[in-house]
Protein backbone atom coordinates (compact mmCIF):
# COMPACT_ATOMS: atom_id res chain seq x y z
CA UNK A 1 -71.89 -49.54 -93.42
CA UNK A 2 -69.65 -50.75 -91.09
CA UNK A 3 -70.78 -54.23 -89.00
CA UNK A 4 -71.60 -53.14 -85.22
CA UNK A 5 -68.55 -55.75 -84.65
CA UNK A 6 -66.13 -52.84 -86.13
CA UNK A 7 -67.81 -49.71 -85.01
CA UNK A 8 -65.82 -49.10 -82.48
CA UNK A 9 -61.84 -48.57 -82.72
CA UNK A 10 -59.64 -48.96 -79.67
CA UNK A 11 -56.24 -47.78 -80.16
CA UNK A 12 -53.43 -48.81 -77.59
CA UNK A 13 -50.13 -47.47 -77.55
CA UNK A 14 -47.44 -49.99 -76.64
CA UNK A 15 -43.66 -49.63 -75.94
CA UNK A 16 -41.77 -52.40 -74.01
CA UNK A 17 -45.02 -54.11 -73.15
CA UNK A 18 -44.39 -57.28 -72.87
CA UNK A 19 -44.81 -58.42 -69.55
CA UNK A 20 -48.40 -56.24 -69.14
CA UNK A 21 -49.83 -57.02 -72.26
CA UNK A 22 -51.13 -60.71 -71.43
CA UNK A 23 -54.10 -59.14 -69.31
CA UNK A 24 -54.96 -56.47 -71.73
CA UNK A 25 -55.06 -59.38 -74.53
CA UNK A 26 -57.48 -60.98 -72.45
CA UNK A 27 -60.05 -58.01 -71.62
CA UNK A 28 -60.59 -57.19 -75.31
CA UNK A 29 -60.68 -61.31 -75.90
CA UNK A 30 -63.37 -61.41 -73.33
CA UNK A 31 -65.66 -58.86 -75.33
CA UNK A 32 -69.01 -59.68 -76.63
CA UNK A 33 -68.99 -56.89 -79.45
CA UNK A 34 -65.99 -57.33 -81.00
CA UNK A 35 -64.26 -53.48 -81.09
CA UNK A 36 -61.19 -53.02 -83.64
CA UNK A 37 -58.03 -53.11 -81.62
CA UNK A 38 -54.73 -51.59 -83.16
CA UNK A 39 -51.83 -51.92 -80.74
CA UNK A 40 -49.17 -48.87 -82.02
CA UNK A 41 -45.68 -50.04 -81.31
CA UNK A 42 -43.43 -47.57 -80.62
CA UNK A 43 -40.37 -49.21 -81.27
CA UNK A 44 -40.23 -51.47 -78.37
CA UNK A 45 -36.69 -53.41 -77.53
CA UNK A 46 -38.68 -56.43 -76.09
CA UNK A 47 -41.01 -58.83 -77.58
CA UNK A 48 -43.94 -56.54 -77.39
CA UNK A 49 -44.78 -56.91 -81.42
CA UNK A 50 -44.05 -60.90 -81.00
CA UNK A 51 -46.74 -60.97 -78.16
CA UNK A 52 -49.37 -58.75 -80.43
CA UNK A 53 -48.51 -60.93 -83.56
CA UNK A 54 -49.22 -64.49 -81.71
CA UNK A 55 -52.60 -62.61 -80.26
CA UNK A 56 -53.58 -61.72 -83.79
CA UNK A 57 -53.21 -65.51 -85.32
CA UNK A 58 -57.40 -65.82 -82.72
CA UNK A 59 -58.17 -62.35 -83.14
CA UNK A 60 -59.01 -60.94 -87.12
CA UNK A 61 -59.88 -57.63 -85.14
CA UNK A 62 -56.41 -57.09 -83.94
CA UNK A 63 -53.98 -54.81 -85.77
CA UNK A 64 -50.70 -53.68 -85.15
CA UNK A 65 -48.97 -50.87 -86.32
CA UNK A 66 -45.63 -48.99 -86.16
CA UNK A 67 -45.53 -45.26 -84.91
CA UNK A 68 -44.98 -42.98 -87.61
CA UNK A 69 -43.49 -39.46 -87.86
CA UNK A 70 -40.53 -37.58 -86.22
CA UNK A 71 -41.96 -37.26 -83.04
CA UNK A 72 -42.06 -40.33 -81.15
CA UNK A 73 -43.93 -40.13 -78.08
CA UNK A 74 -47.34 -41.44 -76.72
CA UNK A 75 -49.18 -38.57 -78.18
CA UNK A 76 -47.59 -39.65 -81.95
CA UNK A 77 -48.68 -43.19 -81.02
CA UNK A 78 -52.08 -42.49 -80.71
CA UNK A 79 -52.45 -40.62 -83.75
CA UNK A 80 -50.72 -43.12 -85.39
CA UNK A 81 -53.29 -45.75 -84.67
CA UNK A 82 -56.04 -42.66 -85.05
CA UNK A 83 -55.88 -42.42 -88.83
CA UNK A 84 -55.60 -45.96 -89.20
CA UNK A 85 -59.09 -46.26 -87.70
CA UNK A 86 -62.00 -47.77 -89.26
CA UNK A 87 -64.92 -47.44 -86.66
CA UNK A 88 -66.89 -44.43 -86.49
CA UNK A 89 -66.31 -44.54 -82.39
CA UNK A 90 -63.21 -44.25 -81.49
CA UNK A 91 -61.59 -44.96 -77.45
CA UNK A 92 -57.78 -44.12 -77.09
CA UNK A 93 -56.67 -46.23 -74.18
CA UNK A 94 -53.61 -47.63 -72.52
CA UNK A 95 -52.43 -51.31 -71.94
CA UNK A 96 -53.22 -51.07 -68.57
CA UNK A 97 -56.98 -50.83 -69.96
CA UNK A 98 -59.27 -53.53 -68.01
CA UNK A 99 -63.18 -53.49 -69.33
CA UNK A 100 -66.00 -55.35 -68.69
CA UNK A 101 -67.29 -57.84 -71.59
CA UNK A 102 -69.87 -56.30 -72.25
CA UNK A 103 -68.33 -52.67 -72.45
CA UNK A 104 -68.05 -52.45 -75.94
CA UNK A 105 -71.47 -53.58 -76.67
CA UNK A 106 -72.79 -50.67 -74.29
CA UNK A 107 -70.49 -47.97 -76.20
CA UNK A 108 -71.72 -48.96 -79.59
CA UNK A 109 -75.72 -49.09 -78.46
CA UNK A 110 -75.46 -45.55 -76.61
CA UNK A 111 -73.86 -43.56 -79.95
CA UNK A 112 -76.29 -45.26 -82.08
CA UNK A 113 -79.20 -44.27 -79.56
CA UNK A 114 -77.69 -40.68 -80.30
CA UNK A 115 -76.21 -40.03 -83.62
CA UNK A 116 -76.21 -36.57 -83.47
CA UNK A 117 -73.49 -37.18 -80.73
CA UNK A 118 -69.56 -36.88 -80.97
CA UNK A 119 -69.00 -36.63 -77.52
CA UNK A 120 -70.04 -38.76 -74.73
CA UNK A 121 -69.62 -38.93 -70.72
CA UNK A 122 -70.12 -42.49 -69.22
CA UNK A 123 -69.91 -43.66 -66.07
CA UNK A 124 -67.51 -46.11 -65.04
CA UNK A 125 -66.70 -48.21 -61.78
CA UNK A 126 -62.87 -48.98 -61.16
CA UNK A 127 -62.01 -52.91 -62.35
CA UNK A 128 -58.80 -53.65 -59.42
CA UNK A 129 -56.77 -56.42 -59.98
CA UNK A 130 -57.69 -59.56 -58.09
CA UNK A 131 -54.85 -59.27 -55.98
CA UNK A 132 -52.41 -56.32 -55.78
CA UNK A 133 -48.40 -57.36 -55.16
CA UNK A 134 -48.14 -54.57 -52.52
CA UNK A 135 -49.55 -51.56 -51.07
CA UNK A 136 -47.94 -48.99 -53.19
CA UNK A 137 -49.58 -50.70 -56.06
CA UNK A 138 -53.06 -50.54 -54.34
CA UNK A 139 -52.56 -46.90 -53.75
CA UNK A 140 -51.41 -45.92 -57.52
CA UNK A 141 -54.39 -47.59 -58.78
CA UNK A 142 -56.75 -46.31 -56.93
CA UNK A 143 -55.13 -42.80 -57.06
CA UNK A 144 -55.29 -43.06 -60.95
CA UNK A 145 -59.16 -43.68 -60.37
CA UNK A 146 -59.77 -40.69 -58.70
CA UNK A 147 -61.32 -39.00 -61.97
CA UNK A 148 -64.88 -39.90 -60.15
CA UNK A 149 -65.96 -42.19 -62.99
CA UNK A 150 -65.52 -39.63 -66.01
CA UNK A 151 -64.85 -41.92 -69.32
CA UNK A 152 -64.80 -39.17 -72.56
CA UNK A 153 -65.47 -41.10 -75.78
CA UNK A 154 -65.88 -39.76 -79.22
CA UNK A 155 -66.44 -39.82 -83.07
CA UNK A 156 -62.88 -40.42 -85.06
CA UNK A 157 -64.80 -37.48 -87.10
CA UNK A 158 -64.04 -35.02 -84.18
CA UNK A 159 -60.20 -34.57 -85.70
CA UNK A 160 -62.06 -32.23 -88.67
CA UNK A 161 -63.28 -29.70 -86.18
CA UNK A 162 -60.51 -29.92 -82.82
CA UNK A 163 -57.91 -31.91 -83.93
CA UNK A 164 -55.72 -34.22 -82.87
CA UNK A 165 -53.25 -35.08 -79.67
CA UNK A 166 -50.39 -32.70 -80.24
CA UNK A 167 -47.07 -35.26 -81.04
CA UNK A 168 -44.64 -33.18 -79.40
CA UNK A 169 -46.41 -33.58 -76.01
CA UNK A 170 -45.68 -35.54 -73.04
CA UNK A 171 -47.00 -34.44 -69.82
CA UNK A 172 -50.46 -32.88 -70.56
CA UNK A 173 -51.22 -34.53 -73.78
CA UNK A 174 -54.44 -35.79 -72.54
CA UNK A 175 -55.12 -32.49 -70.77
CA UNK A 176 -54.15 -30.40 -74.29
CA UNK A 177 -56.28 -32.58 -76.02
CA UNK A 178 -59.73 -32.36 -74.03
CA UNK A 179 -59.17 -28.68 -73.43
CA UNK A 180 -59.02 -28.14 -77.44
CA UNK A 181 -62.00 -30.63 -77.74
CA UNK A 182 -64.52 -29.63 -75.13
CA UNK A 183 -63.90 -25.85 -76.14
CA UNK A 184 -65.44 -27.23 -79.75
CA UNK A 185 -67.94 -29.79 -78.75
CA UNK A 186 -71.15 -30.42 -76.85
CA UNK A 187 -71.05 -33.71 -74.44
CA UNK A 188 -73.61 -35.62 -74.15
CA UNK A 189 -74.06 -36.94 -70.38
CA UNK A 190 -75.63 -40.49 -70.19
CA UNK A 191 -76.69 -42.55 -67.45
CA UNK A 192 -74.74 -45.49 -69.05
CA UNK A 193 -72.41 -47.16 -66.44
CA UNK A 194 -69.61 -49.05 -67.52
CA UNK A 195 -66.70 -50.98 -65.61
CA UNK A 196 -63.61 -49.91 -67.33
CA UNK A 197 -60.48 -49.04 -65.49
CA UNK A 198 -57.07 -47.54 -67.04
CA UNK A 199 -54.61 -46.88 -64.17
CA UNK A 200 -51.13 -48.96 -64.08
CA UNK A 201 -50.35 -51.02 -60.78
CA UNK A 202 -46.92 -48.89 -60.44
CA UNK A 203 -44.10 -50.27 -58.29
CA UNK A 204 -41.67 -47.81 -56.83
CA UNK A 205 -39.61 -48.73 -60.07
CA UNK A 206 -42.40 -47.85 -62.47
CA UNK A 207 -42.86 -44.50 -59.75
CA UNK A 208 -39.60 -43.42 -60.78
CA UNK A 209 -39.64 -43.65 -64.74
CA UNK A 210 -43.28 -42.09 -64.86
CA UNK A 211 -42.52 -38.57 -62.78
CA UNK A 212 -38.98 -38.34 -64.23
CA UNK A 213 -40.92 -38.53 -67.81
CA UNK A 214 -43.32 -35.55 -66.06
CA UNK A 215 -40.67 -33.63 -64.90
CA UNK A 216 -38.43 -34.04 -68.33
CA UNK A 217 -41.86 -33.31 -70.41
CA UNK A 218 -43.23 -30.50 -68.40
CA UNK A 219 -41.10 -27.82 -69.71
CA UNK A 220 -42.31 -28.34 -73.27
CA UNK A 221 -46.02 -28.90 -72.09
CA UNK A 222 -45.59 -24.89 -70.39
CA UNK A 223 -44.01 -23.34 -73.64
CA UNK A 224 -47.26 -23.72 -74.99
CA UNK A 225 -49.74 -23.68 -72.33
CA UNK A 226 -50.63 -21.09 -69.08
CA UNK A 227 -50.74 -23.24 -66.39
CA UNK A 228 -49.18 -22.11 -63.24
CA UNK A 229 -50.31 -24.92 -61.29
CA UNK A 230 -47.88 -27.31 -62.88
CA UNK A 231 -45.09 -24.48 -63.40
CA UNK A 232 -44.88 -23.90 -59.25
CA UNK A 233 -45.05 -28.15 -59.31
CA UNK A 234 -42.06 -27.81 -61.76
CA UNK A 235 -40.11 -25.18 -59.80
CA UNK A 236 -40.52 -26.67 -56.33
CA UNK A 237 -39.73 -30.20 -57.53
CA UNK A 238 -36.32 -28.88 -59.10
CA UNK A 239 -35.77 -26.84 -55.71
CA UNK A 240 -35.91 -29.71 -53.70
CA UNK A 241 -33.68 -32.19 -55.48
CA UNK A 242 -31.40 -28.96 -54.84
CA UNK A 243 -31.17 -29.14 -51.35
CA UNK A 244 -31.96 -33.18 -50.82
CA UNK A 245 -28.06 -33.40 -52.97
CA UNK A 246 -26.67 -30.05 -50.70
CA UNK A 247 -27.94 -30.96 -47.62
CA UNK A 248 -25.59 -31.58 -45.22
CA UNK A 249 -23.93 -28.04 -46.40
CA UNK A 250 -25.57 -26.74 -43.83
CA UNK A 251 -28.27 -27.00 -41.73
CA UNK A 252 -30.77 -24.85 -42.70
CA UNK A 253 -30.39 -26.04 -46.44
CA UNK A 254 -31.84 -29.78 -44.10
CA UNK A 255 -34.35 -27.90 -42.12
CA UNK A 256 -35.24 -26.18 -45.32
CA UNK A 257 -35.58 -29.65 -47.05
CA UNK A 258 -37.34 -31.23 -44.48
CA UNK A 259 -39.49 -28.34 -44.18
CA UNK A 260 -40.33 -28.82 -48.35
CA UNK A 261 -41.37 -32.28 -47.51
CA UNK A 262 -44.64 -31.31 -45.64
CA UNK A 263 -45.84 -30.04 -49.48
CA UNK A 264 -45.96 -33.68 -50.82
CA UNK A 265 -46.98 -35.45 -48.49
CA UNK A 266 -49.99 -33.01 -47.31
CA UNK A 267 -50.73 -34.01 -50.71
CA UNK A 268 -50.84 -37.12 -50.60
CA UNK A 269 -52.96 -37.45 -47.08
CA UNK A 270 -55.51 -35.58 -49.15
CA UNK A 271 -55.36 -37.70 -51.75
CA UNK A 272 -55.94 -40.87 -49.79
CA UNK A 273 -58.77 -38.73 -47.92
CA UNK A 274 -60.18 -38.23 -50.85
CA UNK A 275 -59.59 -41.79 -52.42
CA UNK A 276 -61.22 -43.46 -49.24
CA UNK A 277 -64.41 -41.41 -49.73
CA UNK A 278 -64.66 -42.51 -53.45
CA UNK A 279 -63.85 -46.34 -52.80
CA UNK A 280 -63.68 -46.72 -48.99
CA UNK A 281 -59.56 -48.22 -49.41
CA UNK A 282 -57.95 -46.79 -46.30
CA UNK A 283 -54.48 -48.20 -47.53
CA UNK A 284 -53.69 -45.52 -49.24
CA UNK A 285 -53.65 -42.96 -46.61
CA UNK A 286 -50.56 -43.88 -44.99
CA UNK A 287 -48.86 -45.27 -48.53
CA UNK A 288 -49.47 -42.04 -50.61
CA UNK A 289 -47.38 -39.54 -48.99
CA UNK A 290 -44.77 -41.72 -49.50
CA UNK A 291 -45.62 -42.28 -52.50
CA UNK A 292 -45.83 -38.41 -53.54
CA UNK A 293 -42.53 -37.61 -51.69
CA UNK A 294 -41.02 -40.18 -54.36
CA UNK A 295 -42.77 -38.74 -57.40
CA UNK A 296 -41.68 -35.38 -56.31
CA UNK A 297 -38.33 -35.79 -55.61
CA UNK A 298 -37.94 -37.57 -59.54
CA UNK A 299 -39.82 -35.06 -61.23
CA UNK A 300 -36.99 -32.20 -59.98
CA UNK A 301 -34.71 -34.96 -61.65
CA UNK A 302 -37.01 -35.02 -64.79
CA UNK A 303 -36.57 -31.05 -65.18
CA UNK A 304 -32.86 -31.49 -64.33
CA UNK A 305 -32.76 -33.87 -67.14
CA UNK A 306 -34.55 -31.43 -69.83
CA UNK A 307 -32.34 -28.58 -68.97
CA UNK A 308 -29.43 -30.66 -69.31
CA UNK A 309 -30.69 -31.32 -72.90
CA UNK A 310 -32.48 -34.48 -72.58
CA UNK A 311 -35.96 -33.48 -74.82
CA UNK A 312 -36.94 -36.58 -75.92
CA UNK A 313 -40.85 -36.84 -75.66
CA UNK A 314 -41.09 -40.79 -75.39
CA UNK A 315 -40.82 -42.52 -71.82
């Protein structure tokens, strides 16, 4: 049997990491359970693997991997690092992954409590950064939190019966991946709370690169799934880079434009409504529709990008 040290796997996905990993290193340092971390490399440029190698010289628990198969692309990563596995508990996360020290120890203790279980809900509390570097950084986070404390882990057994991430996803990976699962298995709902937060402090650079990846990946995501939620998202976004480059044609193409504006940012007044309810950070209200305007605007440039022939999965 495994020790309670190794029953738990985390698997993090890293490409061109570098300058982010330092605080991740230092969450799963901090645990008092030791989990198995194995960092899946997706071919960074940078000195991502140098950074994972040096943590590994203090930490046996650490692996590293390279992403394998034809398919590169966060999805791959994960499954990657999925079959490499060795706990029976398994948490795919990002490097943006903060955790409490005692958060592993918690995990282990609840799926022994229930070993009939290969799906549990916990609760978890957002961990913000000390200090943000700016406002739109505060709102990003705290708009990533907005899943009201739902943290999914399960079994690395669950694969036999729903799978695994599908590698030649992008957008809606995670969203694929949880609708397959939940169709197959029974969650168990614990009173467990847990402070663990997974949302990336964007800058209006990071903005950019992470809806233009949406927009490019959405197209494949809708092949395979019904979801005319994100197809109208698609179809508006690609509209409006439209008339924000043909503008000044004429004027109703501007009032037109101006007039498509109202959609992102309504959404993003409700999502700082919302956000100030859940946390009580009023920032975000008057950052977010901003913020959306920006994400909407490079997502039409993401669908742009696919139709031009750009189908690469990976950010």
């Amino acid at each position: 049997m495994l020790g309670v040290s190794m029953k738990l796997s985390i698997v993090i996905p890293v490409y061109n990491e570098q300058a982010r990993l330092g605080d991740c290193i230092k969450y799963l340092e901090s645990q008092t359970v030791k989990p198995e971390v194995i960092f899946v490399d997706g071919g960074s440029r940078d000195n991502t693997v140098g950074v994972v190698k040096e943590a590994m010289k203090t930490n046996k628990n650490f692996r590293l991997a390279a992403e394998k198969g034809p398919k590169r692309s966060v999805a791959n990563a994960s499954n990657t690092g999925w079959k490499m596995a060795a706990g029976e508990i398994l948490l795919v996360t990002g490097v943006d992954t903060a955790m409490e020290p005692d958060f592993t120890k918690k995990v282990v203790r609840e799926f022994e409590k229930h070993p009939d279980a290969d799906l549990i809900k916990f609760y978890s509390k957002p961990m913000p950064p000390k200090r943000f570097k700016s406002p739109v950084e505060k709102a990003m986070f705290y708009k990533d939190e907005r899943g009201e404390g739902r943290l999914l882990i399960f079994r690395t057994g669950i694969s036999k019966t729903a799978g695994m991430y599908d590698p030649g996803l992008g957008f809606g990976d995670d969203k694929n991946f949880w609708r397959k699962v939940l169709s197959k298995e029974k969650v168990l709902d614990v009173k467990t709370e847990l402070k663990f937060s997974k949302s990336a402090t964007l800058d209006l650079k990071g903005i950019a690169v992470r809806y233009m990846w949406y927009g490019r990946t959405m197209p494949r995501y809708l092949k395979g799934n019904k979801d005319s939620r994100t197809m109208v998202r698609a179809f508006l976004a690609a509209i409006f880079v439209i008339l924000v480059l043909t503008f000044w044609i004429h004027p109703y193409l501007a009032y037109l434009a101006l007039l498509m504006l109202l959609l992102p940012a309504v959404r993003g007044v409700a999502f700082g409504i919302r956000l100030y309810k859940l946390f009580g950070v009023k920032s975000p209200i008057t950052v977010l529709p901003f913020t959306e305007i920006l994400g909407f605007f490079f997502v039409g440039i993401g669908v742009f990008k696919y139709l031009l022939g750009d189908k690469a999965v990976g950010r």
